[in-house]
Protein backbone atom coordinates (compact mmCIF):
# COMPACT_ATOMS: atom_id res chain seq x y z
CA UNK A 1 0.00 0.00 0.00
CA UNK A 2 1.41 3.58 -0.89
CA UNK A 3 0.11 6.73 0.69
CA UNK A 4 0.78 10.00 -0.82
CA UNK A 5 -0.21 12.65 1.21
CA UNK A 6 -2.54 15.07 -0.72
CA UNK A 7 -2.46 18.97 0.04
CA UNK A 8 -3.21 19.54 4.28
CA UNK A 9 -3.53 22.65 4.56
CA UNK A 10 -4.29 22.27 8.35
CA UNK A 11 -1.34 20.10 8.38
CA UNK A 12 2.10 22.09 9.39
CA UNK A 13 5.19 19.98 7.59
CA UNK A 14 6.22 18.66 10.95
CA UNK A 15 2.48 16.65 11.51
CA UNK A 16 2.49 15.40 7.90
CA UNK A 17 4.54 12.32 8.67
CA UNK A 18 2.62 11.51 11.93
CA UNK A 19 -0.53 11.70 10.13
CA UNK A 20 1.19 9.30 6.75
CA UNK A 21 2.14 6.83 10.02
CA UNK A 22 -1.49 7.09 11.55
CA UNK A 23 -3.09 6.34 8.41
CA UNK A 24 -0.49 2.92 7.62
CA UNK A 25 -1.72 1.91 10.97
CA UNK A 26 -5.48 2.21 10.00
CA UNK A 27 -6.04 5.65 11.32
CA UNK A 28 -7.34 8.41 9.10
CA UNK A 29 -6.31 11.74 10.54
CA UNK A 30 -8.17 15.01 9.31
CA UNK A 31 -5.81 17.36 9.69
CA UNK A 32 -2.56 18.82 11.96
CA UNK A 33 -5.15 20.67 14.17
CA UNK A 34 -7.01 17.56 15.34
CA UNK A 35 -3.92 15.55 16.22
CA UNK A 36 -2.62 18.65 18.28
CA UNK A 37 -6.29 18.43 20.24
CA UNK A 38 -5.49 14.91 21.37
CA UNK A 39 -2.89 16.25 23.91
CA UNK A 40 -5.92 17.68 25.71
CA UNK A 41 -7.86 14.93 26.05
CA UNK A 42 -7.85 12.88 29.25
CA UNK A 43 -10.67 10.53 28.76
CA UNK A 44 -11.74 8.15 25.71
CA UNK A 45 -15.21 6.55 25.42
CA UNK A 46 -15.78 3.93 22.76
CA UNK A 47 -18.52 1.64 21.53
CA UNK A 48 -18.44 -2.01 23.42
CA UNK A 49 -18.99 -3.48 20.20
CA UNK A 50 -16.06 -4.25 18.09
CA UNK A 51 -14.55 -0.94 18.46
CA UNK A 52 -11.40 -2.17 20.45
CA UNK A 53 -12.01 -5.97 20.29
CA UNK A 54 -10.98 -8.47 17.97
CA UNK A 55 -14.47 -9.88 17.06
CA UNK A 56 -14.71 -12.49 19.58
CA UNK A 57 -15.78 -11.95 23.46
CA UNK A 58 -13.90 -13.77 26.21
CA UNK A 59 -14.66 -13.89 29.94
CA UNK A 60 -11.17 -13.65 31.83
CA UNK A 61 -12.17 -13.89 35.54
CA UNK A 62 -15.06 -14.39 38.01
CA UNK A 63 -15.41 -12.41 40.84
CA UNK A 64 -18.49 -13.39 43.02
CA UNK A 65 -19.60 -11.72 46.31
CA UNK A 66 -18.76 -13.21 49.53
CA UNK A 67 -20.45 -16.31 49.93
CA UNK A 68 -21.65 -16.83 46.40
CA UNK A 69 -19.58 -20.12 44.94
CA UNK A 70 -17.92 -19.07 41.39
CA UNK A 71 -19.08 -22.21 40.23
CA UNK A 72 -22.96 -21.83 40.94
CA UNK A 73 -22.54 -17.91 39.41
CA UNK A 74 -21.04 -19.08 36.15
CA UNK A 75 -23.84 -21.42 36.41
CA UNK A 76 -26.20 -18.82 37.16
CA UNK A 77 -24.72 -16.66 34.44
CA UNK A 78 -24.39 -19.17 31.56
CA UNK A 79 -28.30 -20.50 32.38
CA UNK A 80 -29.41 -16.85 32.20
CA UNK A 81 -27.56 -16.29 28.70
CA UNK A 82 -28.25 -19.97 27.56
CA UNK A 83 -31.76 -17.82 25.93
CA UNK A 84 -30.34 -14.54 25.17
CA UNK A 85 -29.47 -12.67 22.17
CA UNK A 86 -26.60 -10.49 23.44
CA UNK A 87 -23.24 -10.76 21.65
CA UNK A 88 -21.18 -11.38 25.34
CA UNK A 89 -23.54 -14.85 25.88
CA UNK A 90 -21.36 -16.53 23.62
CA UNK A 91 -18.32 -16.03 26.40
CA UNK A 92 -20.24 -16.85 29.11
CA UNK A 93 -21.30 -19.89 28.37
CA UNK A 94 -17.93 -20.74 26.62
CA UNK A 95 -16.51 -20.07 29.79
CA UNK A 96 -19.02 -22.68 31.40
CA UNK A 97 -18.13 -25.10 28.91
CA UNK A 98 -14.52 -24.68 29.28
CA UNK A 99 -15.52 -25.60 33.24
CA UNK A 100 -17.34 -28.37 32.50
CA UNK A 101 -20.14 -26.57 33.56
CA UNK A 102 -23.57 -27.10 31.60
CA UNK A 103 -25.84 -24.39 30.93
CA UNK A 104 -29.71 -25.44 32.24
CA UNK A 105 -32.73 -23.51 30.81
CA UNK A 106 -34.05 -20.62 32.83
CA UNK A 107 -37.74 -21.49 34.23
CA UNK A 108 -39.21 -17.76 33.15
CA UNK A 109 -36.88 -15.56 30.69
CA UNK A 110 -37.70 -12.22 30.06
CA UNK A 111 -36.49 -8.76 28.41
CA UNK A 112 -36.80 -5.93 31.02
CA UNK A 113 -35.96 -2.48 31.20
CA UNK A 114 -32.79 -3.24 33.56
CA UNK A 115 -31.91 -5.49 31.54
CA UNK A 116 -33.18 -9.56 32.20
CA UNK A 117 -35.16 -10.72 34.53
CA UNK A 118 -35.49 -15.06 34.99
CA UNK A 119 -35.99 -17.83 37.40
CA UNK A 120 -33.69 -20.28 38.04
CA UNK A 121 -34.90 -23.48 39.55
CA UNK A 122 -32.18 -25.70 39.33
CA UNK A 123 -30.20 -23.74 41.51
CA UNK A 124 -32.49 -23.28 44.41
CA UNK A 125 -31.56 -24.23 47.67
CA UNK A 126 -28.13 -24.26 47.25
C-alpha cells in the first residue's frame, strides 16, 4: 500500500509524517489541528462493540460476592444467557463449557428495562 499525502492545509510539515504513520496503521487523521487536540484529552469513550475488540468476546475472571460459589454464578450466568441474544452470551457460556459446567434452561426468561429478569430453579436451595 502507498500513501501519498494530498495537500493539508491544516497540516504544518512537521504533523504530515505523523498523520502518513497514523493512516499505515489504520487511522485516518483530518488534519494537523485535530492531532494537536489529542494532547488535551484525558478521557476516551468507545462503543463495546467491536470498536477495540478483535471480534470475539472472552470472559477472563469471576469475581463473586462473599459467599456466592464461582461455580454456581457461572452457572447462574451461563443458564441466564443460555436464551439470550446479546453478543457477550457466547463467552459466558464458553466459559461454562470450558468448566465443564452445563448451561440449564431458565424457568421464566424475560427482556426488562434493567436489563433480564429469569428464574432459576435448578439452583435453588443451594
Amino acid at each position: 500500500m502507498m500513501i501519498v499525502p494530498a495537500a493539508m492545509p491544516q497540516a504544518p510539515a512537521t504533523m504530515t509524517p505523523e498523520i502518513v504513520r497514523a493512516a499505515r496503521l489504520g487511522s485516518i487523521i483530518k488534519g494537523g489541528l485535530q492531532l494537536e487536540a489529542l494532547e488535551q484529552i484525558d478521557t476516551i469513550v468507545l462503543d463495546k462493540t467491536g470498536t477495540l475488540t478483535l471480534g470475539s468476546h472472552e470472559m477472563v475472571a469471576i469475581y463473586p460476592a462473599s459467599g456466592v460459589a464461582a461455580g454456581d454464578l457461572l452457572q447462574a450466568a451461563a443458564t441466564a444467557e443460555s436464551v439470550s441474544e446479546h453478543p457477550l452470551a457466547s463467552a459466558v457460556l464458553r466459559k461454562a463449557r470450558m468448566a465443564g459446567i452445563s448451561a440449564g434452561r431458565p424457568e421464566h426468561f424475560a427482556y426488562t428495562l434493567a436489563g433480564i429478569a429469569l428464574v432459576l430453579d435448578e439452583l435453588a436451595g443451594r
